[in-house]
PDB file of N, CA and C in Angstrom:
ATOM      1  N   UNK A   1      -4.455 171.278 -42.889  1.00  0.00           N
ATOM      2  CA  UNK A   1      -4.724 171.914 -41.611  1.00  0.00           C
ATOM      3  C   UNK A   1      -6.183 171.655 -41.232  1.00  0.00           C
ATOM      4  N   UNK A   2      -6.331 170.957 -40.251  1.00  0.00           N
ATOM      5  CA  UNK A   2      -8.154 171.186 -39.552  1.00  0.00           C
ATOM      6  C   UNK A   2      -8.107 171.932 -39.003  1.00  0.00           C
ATOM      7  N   UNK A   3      -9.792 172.032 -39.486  1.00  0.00           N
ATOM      8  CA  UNK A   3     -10.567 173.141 -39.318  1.00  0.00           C
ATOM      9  C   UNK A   3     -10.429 173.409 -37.814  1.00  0.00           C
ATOM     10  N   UNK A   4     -11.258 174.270 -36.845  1.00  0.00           N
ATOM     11  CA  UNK A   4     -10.904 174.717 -35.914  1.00  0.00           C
ATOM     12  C   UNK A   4     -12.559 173.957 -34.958  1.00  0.00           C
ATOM     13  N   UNK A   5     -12.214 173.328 -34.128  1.00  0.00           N
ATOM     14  CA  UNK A   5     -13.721 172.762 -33.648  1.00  0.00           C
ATOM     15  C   UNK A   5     -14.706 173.761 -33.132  1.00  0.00           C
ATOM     16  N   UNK A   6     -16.086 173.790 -33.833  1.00  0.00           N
ATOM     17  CA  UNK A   6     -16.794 175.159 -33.271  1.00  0.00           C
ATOM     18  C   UNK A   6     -17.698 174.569 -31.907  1.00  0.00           C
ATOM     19  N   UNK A   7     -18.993 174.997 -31.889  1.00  0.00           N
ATOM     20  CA  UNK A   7     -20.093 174.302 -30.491  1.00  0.00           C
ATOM     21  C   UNK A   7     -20.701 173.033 -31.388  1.00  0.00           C
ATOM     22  N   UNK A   8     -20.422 172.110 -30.378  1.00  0.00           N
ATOM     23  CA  UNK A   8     -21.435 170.691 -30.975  1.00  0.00           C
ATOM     24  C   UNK A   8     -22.603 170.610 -31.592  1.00  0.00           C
ATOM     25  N   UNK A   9     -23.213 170.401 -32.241  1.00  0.00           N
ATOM     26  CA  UNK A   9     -24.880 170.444 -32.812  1.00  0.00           C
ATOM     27  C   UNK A   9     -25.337 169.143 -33.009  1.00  0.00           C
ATOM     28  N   UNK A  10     -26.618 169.312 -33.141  1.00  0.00           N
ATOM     29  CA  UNK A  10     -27.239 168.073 -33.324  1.00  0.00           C
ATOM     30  C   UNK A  10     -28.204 168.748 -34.228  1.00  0.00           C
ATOM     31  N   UNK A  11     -28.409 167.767 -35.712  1.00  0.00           N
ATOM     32  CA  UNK A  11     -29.271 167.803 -36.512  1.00  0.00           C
ATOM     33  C   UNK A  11     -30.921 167.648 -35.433  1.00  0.00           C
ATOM     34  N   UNK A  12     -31.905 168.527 -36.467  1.00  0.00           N
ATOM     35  CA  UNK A  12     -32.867 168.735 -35.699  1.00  0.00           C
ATOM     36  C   UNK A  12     -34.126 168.226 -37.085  1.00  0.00           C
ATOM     37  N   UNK A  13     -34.849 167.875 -37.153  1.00  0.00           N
ATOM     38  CA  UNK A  13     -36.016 167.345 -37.893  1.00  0.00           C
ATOM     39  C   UNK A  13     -37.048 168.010 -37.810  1.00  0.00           C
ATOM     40  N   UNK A  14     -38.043 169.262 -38.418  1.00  0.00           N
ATOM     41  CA  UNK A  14     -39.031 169.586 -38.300  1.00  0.00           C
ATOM     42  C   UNK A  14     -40.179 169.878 -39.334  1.00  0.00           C
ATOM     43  N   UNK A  15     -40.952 169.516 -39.249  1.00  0.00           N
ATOM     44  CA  UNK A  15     -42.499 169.554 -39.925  1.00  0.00           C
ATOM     45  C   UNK A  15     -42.784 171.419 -39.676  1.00  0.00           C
ATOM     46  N   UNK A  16     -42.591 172.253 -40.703  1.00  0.00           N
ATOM     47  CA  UNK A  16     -43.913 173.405 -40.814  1.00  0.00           C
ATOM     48  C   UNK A  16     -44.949 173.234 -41.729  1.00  0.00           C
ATOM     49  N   UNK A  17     -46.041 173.822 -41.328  1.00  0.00           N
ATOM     50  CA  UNK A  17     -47.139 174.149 -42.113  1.00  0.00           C
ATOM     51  C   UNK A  17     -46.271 175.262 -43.647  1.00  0.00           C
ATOM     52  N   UNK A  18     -46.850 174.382 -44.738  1.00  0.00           N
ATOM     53  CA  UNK A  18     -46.578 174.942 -45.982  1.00  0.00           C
ATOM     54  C   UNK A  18     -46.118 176.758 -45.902  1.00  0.00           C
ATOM     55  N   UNK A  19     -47.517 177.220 -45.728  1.00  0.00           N
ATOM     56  CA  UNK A  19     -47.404 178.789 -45.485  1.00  0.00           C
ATOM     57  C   UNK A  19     -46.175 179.531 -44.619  1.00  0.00           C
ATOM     58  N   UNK A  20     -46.011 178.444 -43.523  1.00  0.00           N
ATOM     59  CA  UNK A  20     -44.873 178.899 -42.374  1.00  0.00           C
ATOM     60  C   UNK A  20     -43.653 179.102 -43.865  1.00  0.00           C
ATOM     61  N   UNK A  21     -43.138 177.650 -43.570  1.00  0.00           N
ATOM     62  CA  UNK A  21     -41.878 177.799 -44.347  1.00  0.00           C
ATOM     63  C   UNK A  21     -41.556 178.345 -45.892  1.00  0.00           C
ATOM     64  N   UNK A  22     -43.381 178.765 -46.463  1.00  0.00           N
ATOM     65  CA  UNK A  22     -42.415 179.672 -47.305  1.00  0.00           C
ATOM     66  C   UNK A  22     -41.936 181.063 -46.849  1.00  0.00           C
ATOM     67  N   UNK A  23     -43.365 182.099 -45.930  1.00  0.00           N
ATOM     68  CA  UNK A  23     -42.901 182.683 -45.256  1.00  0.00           C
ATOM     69  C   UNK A  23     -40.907 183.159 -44.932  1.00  0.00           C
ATOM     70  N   UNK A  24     -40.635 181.681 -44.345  1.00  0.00           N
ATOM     71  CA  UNK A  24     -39.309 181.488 -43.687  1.00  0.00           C
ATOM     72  C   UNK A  24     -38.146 181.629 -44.631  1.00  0.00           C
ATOM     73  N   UNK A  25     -38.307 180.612 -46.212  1.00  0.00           N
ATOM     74  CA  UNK A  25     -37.458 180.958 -47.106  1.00  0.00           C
ATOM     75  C   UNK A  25     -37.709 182.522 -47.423  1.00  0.00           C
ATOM     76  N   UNK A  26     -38.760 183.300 -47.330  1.00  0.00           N
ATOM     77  CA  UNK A  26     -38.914 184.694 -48.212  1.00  0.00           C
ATOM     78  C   UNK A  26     -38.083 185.431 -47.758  1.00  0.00           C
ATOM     79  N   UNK A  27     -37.745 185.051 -45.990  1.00  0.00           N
ATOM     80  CA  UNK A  27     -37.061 185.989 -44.822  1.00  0.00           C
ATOM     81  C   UNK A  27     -35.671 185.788 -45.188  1.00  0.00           C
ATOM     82  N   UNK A  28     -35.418 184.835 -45.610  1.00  0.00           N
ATOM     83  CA  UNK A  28     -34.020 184.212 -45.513  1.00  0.00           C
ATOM     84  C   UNK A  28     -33.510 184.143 -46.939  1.00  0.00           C
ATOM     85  N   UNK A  29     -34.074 184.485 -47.896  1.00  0.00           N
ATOM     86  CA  UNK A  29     -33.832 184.273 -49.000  1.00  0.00           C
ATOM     87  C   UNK A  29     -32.589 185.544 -49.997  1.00  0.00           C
ATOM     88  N   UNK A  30     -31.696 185.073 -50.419  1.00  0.00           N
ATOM     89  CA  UNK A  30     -30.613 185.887 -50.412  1.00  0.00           C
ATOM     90  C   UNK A  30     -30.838 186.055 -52.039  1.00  0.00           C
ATOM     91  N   UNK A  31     -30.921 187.265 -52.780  1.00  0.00           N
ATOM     92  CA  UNK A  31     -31.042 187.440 -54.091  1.00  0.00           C
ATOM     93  C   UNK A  31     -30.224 187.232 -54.758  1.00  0.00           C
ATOM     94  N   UNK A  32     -28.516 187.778 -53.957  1.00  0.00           N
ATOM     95  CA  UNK A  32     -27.193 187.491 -54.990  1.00  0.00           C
ATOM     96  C   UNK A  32     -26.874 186.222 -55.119  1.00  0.00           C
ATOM     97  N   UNK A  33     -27.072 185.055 -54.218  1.00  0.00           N
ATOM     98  CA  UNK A  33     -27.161 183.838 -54.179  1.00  0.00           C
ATOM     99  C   UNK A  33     -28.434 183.000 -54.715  1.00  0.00           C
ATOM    100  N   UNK A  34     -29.421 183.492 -54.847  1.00  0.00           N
ATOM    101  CA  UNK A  34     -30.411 183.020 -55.483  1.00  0.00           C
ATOM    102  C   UNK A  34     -31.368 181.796 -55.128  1.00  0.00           C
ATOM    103  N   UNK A  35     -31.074 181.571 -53.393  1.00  0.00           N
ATOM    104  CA  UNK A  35     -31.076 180.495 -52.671  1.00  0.00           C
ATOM    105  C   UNK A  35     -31.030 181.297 -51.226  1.00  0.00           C
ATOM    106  N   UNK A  36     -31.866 180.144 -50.263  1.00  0.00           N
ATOM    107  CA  UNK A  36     -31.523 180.637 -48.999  1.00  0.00           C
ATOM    108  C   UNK A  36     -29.970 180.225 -48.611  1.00  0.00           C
ATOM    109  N   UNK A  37     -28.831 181.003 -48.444  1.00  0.00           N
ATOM    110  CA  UNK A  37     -27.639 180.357 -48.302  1.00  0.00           C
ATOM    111  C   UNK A  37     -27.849 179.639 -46.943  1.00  0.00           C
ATOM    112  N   UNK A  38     -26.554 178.286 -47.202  1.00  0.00           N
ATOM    113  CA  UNK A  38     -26.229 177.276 -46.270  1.00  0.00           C
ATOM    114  C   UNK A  38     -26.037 178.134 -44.736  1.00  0.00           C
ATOM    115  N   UNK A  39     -26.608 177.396 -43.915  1.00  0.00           N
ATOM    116  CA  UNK A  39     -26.688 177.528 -42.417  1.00  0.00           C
ATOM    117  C   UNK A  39     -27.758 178.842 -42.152  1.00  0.00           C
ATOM    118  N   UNK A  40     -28.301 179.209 -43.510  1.00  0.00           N
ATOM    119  CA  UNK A  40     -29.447 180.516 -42.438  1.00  0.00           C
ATOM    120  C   UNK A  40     -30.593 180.133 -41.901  1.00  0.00           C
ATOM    121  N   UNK A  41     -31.284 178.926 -41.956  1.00  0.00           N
ATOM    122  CA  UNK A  41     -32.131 178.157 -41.144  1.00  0.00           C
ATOM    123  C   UNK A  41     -31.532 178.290 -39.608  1.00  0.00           C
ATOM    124  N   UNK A  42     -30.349 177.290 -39.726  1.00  0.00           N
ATOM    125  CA  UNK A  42     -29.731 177.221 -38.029  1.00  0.00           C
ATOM    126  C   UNK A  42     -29.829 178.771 -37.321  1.00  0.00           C
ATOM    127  N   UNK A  43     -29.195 179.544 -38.034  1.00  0.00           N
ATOM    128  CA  UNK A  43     -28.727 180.736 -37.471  1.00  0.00           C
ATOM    129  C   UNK A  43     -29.905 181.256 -37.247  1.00  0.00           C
ATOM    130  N   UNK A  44     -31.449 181.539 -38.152  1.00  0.00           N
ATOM    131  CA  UNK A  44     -32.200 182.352 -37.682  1.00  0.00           C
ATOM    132  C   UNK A  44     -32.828 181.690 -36.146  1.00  0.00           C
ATOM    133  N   UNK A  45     -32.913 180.416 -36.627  1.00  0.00           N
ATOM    134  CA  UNK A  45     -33.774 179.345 -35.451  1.00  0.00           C
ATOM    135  C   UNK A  45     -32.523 180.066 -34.151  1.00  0.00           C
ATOM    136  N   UNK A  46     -31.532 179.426 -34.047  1.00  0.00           N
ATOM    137  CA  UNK A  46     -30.456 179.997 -32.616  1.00  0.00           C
ATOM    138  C   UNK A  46     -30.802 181.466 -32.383  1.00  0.00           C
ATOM    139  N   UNK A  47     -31.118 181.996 -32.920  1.00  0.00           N
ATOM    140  CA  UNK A  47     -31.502 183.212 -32.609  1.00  0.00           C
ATOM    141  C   UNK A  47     -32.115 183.663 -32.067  1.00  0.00           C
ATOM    142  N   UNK A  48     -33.594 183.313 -32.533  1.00  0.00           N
ATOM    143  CA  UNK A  48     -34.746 183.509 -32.209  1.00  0.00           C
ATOM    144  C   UNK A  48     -35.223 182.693 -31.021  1.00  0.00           C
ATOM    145  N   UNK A  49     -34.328 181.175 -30.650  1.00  0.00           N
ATOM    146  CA  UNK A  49     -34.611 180.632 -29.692  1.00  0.00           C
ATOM    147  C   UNK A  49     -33.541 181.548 -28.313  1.00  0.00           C
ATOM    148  N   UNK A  50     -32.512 182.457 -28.560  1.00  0.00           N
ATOM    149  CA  UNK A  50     -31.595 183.017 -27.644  1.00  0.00           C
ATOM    150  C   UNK A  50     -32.513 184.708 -27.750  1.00  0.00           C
ATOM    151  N   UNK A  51     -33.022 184.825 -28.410  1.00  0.00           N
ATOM    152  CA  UNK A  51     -34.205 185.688 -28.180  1.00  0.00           C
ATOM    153  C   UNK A  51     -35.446 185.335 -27.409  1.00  0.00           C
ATOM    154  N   UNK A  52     -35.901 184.493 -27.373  1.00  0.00           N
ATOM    155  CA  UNK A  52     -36.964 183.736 -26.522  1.00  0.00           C
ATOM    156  C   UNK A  52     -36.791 183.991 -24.912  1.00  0.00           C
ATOM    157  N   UNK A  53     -35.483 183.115 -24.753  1.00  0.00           N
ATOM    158  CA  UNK A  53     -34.945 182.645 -23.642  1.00  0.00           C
ATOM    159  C   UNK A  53     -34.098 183.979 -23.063  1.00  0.00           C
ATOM    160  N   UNK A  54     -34.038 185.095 -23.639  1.00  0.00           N
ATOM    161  CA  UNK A  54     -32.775 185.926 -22.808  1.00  0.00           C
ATOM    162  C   UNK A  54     -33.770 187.487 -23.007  1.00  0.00           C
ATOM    163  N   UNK A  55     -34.729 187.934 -23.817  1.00  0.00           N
ATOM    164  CA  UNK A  55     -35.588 188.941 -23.483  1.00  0.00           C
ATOM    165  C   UNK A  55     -36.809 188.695 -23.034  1.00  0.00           C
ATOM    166  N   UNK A  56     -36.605 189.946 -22.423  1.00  0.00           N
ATOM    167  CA  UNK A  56     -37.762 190.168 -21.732  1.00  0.00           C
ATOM    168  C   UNK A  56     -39.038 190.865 -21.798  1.00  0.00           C
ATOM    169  N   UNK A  57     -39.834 191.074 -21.683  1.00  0.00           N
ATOM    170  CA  UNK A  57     -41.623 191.947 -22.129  1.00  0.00           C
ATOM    171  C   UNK A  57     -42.023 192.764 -21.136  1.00  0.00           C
ATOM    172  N   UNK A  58     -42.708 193.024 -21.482  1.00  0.00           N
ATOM    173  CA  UNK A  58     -43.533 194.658 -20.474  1.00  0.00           C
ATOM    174  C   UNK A  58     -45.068 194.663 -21.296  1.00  0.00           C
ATOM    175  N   UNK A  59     -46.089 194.092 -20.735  1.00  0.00           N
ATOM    176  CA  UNK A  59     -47.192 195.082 -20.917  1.00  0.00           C
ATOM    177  C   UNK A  59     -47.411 196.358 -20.315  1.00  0.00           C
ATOM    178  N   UNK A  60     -48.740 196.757 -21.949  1.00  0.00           N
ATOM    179  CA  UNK A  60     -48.703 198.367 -21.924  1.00  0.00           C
ATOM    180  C   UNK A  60     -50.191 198.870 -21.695  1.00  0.00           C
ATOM    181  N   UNK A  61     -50.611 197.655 -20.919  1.00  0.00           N
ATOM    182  CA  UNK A  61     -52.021 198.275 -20.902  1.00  0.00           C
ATOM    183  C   UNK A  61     -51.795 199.369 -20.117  1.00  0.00           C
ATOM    184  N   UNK A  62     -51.249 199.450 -18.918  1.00  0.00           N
ATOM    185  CA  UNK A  62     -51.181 200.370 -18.007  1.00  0.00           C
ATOM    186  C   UNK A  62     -50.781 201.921 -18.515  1.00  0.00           C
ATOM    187  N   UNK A  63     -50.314 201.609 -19.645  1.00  0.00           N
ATOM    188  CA  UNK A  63     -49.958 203.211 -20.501  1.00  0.00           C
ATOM    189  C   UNK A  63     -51.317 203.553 -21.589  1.00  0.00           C
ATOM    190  N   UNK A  64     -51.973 203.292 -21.567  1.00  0.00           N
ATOM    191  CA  UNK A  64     -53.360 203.433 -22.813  1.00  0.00           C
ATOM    192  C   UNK A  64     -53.144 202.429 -23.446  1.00  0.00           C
ATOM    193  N   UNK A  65     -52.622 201.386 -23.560  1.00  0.00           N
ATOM    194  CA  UNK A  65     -52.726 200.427 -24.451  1.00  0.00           C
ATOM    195  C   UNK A  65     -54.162 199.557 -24.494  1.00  0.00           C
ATOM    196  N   UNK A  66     -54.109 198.287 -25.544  1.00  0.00           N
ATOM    197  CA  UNK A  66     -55.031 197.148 -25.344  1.00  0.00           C
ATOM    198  C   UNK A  66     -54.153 196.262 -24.350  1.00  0.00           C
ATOM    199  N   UNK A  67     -55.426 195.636 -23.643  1.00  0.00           N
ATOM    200  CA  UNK A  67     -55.037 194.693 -22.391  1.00  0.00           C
ATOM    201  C   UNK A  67     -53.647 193.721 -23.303  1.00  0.00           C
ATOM    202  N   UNK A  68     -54.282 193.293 -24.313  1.00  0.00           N
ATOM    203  CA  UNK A  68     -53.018 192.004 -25.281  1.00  0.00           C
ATOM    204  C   UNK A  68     -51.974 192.963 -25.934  1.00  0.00           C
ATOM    205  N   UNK A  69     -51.510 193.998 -25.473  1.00  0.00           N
ATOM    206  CA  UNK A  69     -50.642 194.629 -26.131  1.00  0.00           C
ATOM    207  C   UNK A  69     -49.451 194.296 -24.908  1.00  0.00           C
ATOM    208  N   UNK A  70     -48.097 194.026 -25.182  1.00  0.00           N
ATOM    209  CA  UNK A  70     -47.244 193.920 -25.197  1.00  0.00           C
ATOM    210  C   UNK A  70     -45.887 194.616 -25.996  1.00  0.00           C
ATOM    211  N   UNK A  71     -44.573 194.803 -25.129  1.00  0.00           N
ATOM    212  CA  UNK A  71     -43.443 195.028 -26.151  1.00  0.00           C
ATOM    213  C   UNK A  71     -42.343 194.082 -25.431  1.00  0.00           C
ATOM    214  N   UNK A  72     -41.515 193.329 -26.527  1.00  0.00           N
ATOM    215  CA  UNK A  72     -40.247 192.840 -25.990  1.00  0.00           C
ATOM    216  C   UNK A  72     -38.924 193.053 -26.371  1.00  0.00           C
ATOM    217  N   UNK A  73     -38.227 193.123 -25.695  1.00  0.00           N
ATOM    218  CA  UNK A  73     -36.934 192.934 -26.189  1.00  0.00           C
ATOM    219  C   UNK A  73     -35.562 192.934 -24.921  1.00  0.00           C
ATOM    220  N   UNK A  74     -34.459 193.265 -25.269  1.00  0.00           N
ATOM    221  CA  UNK A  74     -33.873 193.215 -24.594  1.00  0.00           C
ATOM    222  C   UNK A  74     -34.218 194.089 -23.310  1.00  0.00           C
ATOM    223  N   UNK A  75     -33.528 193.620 -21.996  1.00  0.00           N
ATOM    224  CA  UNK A  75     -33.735 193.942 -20.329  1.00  0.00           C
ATOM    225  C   UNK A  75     -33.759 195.344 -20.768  1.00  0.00           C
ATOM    226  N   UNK A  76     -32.168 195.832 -20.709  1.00  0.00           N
ATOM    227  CA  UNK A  76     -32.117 197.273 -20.932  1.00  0.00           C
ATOM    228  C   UNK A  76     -32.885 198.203 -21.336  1.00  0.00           C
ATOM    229  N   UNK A  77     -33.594 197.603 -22.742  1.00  0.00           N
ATOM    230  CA  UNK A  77     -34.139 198.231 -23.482  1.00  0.00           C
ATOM    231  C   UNK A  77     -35.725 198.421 -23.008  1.00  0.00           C
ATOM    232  N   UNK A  78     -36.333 197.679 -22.390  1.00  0.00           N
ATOM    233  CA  UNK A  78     -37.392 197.253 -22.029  1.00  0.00           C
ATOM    234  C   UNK A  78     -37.342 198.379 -20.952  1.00  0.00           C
ATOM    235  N   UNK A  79     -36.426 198.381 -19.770  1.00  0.00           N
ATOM    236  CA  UNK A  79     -36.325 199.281 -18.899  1.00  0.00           C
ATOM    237  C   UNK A  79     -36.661 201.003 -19.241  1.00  0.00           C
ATOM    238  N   UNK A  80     -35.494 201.051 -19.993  1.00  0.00           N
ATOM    239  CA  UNK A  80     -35.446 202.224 -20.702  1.00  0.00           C
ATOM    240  C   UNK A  80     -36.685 203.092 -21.337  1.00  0.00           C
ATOM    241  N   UNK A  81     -37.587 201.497 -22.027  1.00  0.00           N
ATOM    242  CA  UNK A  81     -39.141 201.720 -22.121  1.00  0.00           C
ATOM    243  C   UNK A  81     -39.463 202.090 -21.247  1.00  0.00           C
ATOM    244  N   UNK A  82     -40.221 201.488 -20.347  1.00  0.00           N
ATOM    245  CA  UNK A  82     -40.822 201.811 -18.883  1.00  0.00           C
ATOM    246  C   UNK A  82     -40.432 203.193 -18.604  1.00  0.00           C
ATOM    247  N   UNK A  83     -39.154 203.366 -18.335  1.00  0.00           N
ATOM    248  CA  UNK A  83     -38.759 204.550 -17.651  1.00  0.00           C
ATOM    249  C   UNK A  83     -39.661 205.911 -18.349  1.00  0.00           C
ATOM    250  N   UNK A  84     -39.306 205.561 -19.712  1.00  0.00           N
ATOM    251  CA  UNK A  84     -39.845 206.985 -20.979  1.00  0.00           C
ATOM    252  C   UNK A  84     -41.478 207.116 -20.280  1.00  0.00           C
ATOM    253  N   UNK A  85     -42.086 205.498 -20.258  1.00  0.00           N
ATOM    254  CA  UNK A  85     -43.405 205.754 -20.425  1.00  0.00           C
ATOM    255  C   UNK A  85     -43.653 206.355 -19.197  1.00  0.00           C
ATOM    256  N   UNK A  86     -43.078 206.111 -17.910  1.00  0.00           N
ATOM    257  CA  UNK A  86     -43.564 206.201 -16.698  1.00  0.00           C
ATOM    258  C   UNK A  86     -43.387 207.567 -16.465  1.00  0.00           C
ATOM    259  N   UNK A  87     -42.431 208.528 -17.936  1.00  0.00           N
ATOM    260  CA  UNK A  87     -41.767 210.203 -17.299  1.00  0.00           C
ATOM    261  C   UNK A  87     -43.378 210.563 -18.186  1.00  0.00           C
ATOM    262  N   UNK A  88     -43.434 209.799 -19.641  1.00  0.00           N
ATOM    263  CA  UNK A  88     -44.587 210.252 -19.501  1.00  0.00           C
ATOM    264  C   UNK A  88     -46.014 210.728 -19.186  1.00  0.00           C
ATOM    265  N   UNK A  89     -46.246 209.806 -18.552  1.00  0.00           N
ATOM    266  CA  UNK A  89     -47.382 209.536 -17.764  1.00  0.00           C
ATOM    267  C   UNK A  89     -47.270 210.960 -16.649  1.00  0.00           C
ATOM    268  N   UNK A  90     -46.264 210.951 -15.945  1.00  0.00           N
ATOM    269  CA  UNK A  90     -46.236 211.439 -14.895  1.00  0.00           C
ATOM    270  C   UNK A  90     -46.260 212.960 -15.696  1.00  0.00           C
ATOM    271  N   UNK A  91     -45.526 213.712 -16.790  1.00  0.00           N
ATOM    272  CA  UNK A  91     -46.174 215.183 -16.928  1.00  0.00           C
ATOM    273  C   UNK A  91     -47.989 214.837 -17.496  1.00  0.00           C
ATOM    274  N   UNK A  92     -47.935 214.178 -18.110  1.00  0.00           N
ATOM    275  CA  UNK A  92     -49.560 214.329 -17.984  1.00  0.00           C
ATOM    276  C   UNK A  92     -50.749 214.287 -16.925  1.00  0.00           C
ATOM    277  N   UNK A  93     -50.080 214.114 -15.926  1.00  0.00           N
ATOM    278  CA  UNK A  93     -50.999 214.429 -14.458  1.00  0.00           C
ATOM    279  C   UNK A  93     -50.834 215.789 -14.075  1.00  0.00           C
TER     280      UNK A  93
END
């Protein structure tokens, strides 16, 4: 029986700095397997690149923050931020 065809891929080739990719194995590194298991490279990278591309940020200087302070994540969630900070703000006047 074949397998079932999943989304197309294309092998990808990349150079990190030493420190990066051990970093990357430490994240990914599975103890009961004793190894980063097969495909958790792809999966974290798709991820983090569908994290990139699909959330969104809010700076917080405007709430007491530092000017380089930032939060991201999903729309909703981001909103939901804002909203809290903006009820806050407003009893403190």
């Amino acid at each position: 029986m074949a397998r079932p065809r999943g989304e197309d891929k294309i092998l990808l080739h990349v150079s990190l700095p030493i420190d990066i990719k051990r970093k990357l194995d430490n994240i990914l590194f599975d103890p009961l397997e004793g190894r980063v298991p097969v495909g958790a490279y792809a999966k974290f990278i798709s991820d983090r690149v569908i994290e990139y591309t699909t959330w969104d940020s809010m700076p917080l200087e405007q709430y007491g923050f530092e000017k380089t302070d930032y939060v991201s994540g999903p729309e909703n969630t981001i909103l939901k931020l804002a909203h809290m900070f903006n009820k806050a703000l407003e009893k403190n006047q």
